[in-house]
Protein backbone atom coordinates (compact mmCIF):
# COMPACT_ATOMS: atom_id res chain seq x y z
CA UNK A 1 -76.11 58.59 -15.11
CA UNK A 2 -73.37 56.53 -16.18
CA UNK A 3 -74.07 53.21 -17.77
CA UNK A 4 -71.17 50.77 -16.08
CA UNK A 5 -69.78 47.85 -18.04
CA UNK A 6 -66.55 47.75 -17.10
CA UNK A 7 -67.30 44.92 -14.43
CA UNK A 8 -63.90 43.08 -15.70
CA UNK A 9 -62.08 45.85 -13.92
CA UNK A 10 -63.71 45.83 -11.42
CA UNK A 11 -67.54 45.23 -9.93
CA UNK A 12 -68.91 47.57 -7.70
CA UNK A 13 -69.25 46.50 -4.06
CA UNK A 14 -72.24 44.10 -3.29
CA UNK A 15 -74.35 45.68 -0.36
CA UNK A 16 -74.01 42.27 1.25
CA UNK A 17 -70.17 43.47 1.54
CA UNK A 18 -69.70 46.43 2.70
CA UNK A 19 -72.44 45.24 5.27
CA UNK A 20 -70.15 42.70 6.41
CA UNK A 21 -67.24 44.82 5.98
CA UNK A 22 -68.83 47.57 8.49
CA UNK A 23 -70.11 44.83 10.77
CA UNK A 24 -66.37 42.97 10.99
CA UNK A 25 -64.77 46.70 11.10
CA UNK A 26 -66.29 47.48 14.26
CA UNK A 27 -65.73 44.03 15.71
CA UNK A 28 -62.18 44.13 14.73
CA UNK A 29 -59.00 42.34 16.59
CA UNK A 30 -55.71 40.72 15.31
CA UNK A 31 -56.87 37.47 14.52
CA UNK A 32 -53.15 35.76 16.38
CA UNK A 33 -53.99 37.59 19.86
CA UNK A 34 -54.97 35.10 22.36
CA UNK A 35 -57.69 37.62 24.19
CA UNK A 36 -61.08 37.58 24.01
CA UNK A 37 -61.10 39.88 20.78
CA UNK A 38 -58.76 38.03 19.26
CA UNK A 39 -60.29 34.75 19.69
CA UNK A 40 -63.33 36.51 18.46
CA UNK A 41 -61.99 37.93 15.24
CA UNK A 42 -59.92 34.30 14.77
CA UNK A 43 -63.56 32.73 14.87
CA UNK A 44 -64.79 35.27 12.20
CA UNK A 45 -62.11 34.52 10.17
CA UNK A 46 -62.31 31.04 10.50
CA UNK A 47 -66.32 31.17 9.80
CA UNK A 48 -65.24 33.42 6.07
CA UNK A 49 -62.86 30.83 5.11
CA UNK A 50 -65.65 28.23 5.21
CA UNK A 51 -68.39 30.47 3.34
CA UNK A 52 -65.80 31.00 0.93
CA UNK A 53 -64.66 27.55 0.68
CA UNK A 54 -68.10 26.44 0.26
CA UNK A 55 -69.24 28.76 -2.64
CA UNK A 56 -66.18 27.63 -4.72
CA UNK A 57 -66.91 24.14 -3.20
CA UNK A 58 -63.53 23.27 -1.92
CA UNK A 59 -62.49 22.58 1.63
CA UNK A 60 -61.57 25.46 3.88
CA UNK A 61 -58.20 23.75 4.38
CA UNK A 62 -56.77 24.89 0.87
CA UNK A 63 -57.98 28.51 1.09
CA UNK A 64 -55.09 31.01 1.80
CA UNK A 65 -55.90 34.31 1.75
CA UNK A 66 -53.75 36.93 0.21
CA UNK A 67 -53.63 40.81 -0.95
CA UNK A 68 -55.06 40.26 -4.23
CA UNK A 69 -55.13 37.95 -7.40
CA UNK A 70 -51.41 39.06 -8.08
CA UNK A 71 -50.29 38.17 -4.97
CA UNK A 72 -52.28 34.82 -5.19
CA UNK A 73 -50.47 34.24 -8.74
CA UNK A 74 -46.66 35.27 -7.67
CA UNK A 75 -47.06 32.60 -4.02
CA UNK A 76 -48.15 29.88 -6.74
CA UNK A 77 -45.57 30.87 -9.35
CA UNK A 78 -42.83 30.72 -6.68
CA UNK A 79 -43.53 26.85 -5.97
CA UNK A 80 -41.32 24.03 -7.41
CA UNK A 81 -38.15 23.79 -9.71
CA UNK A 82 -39.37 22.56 -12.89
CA UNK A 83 -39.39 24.87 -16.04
CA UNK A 84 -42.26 27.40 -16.91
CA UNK A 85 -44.86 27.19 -19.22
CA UNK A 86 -47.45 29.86 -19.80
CA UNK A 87 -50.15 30.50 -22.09
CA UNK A 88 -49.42 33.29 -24.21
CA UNK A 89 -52.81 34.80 -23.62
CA UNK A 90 -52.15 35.40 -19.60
CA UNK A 91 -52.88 38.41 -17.52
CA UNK A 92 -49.45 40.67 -17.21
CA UNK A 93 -49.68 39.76 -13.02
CA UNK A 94 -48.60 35.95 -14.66
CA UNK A 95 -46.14 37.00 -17.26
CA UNK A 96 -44.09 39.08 -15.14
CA UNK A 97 -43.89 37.05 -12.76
CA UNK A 98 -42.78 34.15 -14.74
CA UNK A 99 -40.30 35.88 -16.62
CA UNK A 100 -41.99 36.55 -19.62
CA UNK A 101 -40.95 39.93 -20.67
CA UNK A 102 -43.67 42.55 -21.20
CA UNK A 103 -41.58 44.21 -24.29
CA UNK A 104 -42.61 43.12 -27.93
CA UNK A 105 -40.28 40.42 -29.26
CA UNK A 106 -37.51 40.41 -25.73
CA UNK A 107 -37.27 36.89 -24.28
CA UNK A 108 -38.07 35.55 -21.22
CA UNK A 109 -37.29 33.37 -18.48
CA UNK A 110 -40.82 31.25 -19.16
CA UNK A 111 -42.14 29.39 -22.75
CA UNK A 112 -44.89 30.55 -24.13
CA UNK A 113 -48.08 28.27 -25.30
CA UNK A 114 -49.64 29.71 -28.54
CA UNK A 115 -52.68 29.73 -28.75
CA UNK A 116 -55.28 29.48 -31.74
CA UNK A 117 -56.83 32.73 -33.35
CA UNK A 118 -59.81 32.39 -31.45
CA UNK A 119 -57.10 32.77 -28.31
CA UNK A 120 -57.36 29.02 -27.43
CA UNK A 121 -54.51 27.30 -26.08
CA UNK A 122 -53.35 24.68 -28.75
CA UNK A 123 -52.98 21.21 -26.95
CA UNK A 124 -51.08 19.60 -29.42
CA UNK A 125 -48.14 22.05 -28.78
CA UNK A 126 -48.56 22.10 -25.50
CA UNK A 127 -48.03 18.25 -25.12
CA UNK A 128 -45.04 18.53 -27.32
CA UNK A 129 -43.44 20.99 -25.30
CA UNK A 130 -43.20 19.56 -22.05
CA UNK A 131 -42.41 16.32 -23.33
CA UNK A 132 -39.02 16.12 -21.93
CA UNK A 133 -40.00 18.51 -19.16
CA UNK A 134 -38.81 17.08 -15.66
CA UNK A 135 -41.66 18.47 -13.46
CA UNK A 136 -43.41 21.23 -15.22
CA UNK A 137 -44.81 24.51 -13.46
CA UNK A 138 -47.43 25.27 -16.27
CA UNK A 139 -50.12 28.44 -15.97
CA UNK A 140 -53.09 28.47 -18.38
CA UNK A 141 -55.97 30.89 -16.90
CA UNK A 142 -59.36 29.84 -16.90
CA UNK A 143 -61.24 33.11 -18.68
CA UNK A 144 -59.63 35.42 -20.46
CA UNK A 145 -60.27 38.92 -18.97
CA UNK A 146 -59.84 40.86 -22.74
CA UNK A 147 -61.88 38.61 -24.76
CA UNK A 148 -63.82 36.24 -22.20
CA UNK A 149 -62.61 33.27 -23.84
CA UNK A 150 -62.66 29.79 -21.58
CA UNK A 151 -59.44 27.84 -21.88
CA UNK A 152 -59.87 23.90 -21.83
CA UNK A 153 -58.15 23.26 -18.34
CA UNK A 154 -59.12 19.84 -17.75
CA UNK A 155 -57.55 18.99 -21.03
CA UNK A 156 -54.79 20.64 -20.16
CA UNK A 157 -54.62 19.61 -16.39
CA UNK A 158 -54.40 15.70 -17.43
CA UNK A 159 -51.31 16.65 -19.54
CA UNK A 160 -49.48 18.47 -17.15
CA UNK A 161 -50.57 15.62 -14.69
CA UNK A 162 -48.84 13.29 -16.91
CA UNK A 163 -45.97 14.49 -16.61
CA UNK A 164 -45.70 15.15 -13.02
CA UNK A 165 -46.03 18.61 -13.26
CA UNK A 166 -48.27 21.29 -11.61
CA UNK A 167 -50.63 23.81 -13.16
CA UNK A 168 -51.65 27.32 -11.90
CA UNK A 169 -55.07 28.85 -12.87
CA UNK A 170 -55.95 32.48 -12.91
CA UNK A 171 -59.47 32.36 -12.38
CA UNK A 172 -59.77 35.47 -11.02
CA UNK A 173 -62.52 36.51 -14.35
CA UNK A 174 -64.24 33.39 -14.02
CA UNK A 175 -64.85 33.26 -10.06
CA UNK A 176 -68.38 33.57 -9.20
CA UNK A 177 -68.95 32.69 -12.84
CA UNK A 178 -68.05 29.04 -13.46
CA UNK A 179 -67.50 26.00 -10.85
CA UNK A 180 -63.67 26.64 -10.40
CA UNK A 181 -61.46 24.40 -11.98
CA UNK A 182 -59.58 21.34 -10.31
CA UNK A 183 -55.67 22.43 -10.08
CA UNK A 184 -52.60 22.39 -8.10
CA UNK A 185 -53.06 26.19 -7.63
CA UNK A 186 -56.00 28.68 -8.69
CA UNK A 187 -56.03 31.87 -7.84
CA UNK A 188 -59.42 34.13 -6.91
CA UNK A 189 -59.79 37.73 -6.25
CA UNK A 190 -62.56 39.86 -4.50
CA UNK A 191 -63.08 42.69 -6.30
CA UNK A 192 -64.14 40.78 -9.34
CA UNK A 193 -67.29 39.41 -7.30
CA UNK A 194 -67.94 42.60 -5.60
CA UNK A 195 -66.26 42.33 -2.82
CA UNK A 196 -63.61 44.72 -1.81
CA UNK A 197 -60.16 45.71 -3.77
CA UNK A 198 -57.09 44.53 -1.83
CA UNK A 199 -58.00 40.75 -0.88
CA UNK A 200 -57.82 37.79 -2.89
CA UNK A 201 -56.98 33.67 -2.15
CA UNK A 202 -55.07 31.21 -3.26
CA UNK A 203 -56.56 27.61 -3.43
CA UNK A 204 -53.99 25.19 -3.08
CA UNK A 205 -53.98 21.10 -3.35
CA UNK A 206 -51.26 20.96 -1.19
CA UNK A 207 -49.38 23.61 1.54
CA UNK A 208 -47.24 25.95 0.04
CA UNK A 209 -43.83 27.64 0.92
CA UNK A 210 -44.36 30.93 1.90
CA UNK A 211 -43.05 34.36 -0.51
CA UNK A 212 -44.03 36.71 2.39
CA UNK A 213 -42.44 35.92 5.79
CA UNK A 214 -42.93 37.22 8.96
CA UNK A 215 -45.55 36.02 11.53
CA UNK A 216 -46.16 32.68 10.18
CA UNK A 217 -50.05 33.48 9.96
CA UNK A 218 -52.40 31.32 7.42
CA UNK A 219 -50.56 28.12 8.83
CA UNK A 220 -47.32 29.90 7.48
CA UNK A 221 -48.22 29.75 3.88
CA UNK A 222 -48.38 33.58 4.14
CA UNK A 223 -47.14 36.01 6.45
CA UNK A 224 -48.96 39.07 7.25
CA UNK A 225 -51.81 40.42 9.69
CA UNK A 226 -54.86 39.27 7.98
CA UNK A 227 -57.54 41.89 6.50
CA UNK A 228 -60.63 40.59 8.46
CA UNK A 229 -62.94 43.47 7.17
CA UNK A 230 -61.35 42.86 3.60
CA UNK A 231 -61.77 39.03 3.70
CA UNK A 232 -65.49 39.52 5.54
CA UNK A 233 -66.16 41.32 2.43
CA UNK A 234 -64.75 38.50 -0.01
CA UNK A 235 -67.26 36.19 2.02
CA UNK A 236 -70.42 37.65 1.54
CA UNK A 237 -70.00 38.63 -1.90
CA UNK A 238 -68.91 34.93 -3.00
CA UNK A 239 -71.82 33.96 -1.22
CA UNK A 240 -74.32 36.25 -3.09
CA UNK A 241 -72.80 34.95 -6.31
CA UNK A 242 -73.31 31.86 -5.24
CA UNK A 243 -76.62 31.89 -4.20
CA UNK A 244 -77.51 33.20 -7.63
CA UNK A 245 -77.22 30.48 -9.77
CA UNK A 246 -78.62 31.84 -12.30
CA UNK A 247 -76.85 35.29 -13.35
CA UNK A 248 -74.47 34.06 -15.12
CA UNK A 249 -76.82 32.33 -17.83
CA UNK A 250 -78.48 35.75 -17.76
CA UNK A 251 -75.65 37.48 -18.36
CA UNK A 252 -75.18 35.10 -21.65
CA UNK A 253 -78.91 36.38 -23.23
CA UNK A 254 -77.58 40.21 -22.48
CA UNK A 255 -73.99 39.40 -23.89
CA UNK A 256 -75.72 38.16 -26.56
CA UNK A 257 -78.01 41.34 -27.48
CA UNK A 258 -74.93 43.79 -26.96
CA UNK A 259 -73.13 41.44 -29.79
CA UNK A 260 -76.23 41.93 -31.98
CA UNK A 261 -76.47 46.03 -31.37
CA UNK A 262 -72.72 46.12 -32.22
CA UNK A 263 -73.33 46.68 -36.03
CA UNK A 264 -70.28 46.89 -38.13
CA UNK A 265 -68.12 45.45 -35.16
CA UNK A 266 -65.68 42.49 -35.17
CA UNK A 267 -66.19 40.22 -31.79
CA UNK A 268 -62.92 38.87 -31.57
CA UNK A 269 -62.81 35.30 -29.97
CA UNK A 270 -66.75 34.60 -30.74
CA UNK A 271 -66.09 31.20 -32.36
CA UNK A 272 -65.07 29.71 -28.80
CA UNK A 273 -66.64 28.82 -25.69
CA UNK A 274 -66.74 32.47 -24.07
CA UNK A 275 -67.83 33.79 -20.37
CA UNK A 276 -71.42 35.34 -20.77
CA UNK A 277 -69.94 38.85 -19.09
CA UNK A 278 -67.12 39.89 -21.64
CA UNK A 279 -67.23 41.27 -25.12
CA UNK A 280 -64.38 42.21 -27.16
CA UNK A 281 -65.57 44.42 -29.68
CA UNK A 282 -63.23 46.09 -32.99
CA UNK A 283 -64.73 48.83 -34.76
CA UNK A 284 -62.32 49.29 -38.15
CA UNK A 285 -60.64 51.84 -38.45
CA UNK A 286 -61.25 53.52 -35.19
CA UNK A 287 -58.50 53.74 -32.28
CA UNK A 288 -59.97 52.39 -29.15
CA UNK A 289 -59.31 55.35 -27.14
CA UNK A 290 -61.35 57.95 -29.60
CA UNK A 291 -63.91 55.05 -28.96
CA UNK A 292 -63.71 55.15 -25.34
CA UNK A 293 -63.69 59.11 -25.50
CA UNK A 294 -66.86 58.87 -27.51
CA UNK A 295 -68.92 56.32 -25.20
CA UNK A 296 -67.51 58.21 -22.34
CA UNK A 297 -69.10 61.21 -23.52
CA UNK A 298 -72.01 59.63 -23.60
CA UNK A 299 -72.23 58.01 -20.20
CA UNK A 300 -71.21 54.65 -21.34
CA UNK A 301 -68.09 53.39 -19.00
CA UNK A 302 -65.50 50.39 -20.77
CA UNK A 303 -62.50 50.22 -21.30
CA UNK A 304 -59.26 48.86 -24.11
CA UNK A 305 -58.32 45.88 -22.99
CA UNK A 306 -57.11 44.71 -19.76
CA UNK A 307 -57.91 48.05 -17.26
CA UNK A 308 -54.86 47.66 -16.03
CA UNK A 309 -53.12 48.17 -19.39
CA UNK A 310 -55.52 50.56 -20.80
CA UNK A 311 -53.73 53.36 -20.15
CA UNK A 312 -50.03 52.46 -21.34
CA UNK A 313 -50.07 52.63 -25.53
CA UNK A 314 -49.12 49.25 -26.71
CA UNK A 315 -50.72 46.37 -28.22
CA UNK A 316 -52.68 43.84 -26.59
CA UNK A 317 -50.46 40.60 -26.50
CA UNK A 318 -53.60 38.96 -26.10
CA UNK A 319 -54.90 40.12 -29.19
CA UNK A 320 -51.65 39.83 -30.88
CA UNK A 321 -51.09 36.02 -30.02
CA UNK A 322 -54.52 35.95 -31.56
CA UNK A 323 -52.92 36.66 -34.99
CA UNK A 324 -53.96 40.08 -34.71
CA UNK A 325 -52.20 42.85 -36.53
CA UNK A 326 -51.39 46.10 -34.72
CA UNK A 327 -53.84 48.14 -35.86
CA UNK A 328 -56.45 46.11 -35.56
CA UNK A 329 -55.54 45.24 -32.01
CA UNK A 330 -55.76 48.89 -31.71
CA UNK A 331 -59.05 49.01 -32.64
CA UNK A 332 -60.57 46.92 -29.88
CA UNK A 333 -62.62 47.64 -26.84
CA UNK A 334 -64.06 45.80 -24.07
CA UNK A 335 -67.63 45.53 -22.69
CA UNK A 336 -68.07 43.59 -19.69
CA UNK A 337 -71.57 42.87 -17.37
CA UNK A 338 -72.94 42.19 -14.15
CA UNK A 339 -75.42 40.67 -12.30
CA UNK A 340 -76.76 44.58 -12.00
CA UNK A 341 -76.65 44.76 -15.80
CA UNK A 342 -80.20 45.20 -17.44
CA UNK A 343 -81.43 44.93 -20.92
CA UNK A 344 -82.26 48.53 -20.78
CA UNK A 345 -78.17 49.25 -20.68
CA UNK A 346 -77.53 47.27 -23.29
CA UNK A 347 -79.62 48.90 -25.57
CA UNK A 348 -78.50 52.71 -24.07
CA UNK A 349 -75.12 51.18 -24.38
CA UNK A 350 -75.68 49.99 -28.33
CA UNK A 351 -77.57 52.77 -29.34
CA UNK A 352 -74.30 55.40 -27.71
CA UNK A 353 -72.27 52.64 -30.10
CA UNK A 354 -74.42 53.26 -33.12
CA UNK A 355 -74.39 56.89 -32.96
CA UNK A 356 -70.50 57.43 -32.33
CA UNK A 357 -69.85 54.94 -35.37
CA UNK A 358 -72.40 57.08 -37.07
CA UNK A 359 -70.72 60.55 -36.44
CA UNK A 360 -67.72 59.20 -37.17
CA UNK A 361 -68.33 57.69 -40.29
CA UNK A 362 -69.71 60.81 -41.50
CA UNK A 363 -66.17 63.00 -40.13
CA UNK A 364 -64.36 60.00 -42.33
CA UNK A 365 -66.30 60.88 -45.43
């Protein structure tokens, strides 16, 4: 039986979804036909927007729905004129889309923020370099999805607000985690809250142009039939995440004992304020993927870095804004938790740690 902590990839589907997923599936009309279907599957989509709205506590009015959290991103990125900021700790979805080039020392079309070694975003710099910006787009995430750190938007929010500027937040980690962040744009996805893959939202403060044109659906912010099963599924699981105030600080105390089982690890980021579901863990002079080979072997699913990334060999450039060198950027390896997550895996999880650093300490000698 495999031992999942990989939930920053992705979680696995919440019962209370694919329940509402089968229920709207069967039910299922074009929400823009004017029959009796459609006016029925226009009132179920309406009624999802307002659970949704109401477990990030927002009104239903600045919910669009989209494919994912990259669409959500690239529909807020394409707003306004002004120049581009972005943290240099962003997912890839935001710095390709911004023009910041994903090759090692290129330039871009976007500045990047620094950020501290603990992968905080430093505020000083930040204020210094929009200055002179005439209406700044800027994008600072809310949790990082490598190392779990949590940015300090509202800090950053009241500088970009001073100069007239708008901010986007990927909060796509931190959904269902943390009360969501007041922004111009923030950006949510599904999957992470165990709903489905394939259906995310942008929260706007005010209408946006639309990217995708065609059929002028979701009041012509975004073209494109919507995925009523999909987005029934996004409903009930930010619901049940919702109505579980408590996992989160749960999640802390478990985060917590994985850190401690971790012997002879590096937890990069741990001096700052961190998600309770994410642990970036370095194990010296070990590659991450003979790490992941290891745990894998013995039932223990994570993964290097962003999932998304894992497979391509280069360095994080989360890690490396971190002041990380190569190798030891190489080294790292992310566990991440879930409101399914018990003690008992953490300490199958640890011991599978223990006993691969073991064996391979012993091969080393």
């Amino acid at each position: 039986m495999t031992i999942y902590l990989d939930w920053a990839a992705t979680a696995p589907i919440d019962p209370a979804a694919a329940d509402a997923m089968a229920v709207e599936a069967r039910a299922w009309a074009n929400p823009s036909s004017v029959h009796a279907a459609g006016r029925r599957a226009q009132t179920m989509l309406d009624e999802c927007r307002r659970r949704i709205a109401a477990a990030f506590d927002v009104p239903p009015s600045r919910v669009v729905f989209t494919g994912g959290g990259t669409e959500a991103l690239g529909l807020a990125l394409a707003q306004g004129v002004g120049p581009r900021f972005v943290s240099a700790v962003e997912h890839d979805a935001v710095r390709a889309q911004a023009g910041v080039s994903l090759r090692p020392g290129a330039r871009g079309g976007a500045a990047v923020i620094p950020v501290d070694d603990d992968g905080v975003v430093n505020l000083e710099v930040l204020e210094e370099m929009i200055a002179h910006a005439d209406a700044p787009r800027v994008a600072v995430m809310h949790a990082n999805n490598e190392t779990g750190v949590i940015q300090p938007v509202a800090e950053v929010a009241r500088l970009v607000a001073a100069r007239g500027g708008t901010l986007l937040v990927d909060a796509v980690q931190s959904a269902g985690k943390l009360p969501l962040p007041e922004a111009d744009y923030v950006a949510v996805s599904a999957h992470k809250l165990g709903g489905p893959p394939g259906v995310g939202a942008l929260i706007v403060r005010e209408e946006v142009t639309a990217v995708q044109r065609g059929g002028g659906q979701e009041r012509g912010q975004r073209a494109g039939t919507e995925n009523l099963p999909g987005i029934a599924g996004f409903a009930a699981a930010a619901a049940a995440r919702a109505a579980d105030h408590g996992w989160h600080h749960r999640a802390h105390g478990l985060r917590d004992r994985l850190e401690a089982g971790l012997q002879g690890a590096t937890i990069h980021g741990a001096r700052a304020p961190r998600l309770g579901t994410i642990v970036c863990a370095g194990l010296p002079g070990v590659a991450a993927m003979t790490q992941l080979m290891h745990l894998d072997l013995a039932g223990v699913a994570v993964s290097a870095g962003a999932a998304c990334s894992s497979g391509k060999v280069r360095t994080s450039h989360v890690l490396a804004a971190m002041g990380l060198s190569d190798a030891a950027a190489g080294e790292a390896i992310r566990f991440s938790l879930g409101w399914t997550t018990t003690a008992a895996d953490i300490d199958a999880a640890t011991a599978a740690w223990r006993a691969m650093a073991a064996r391979l300490a012993r091969a080393a000698a």
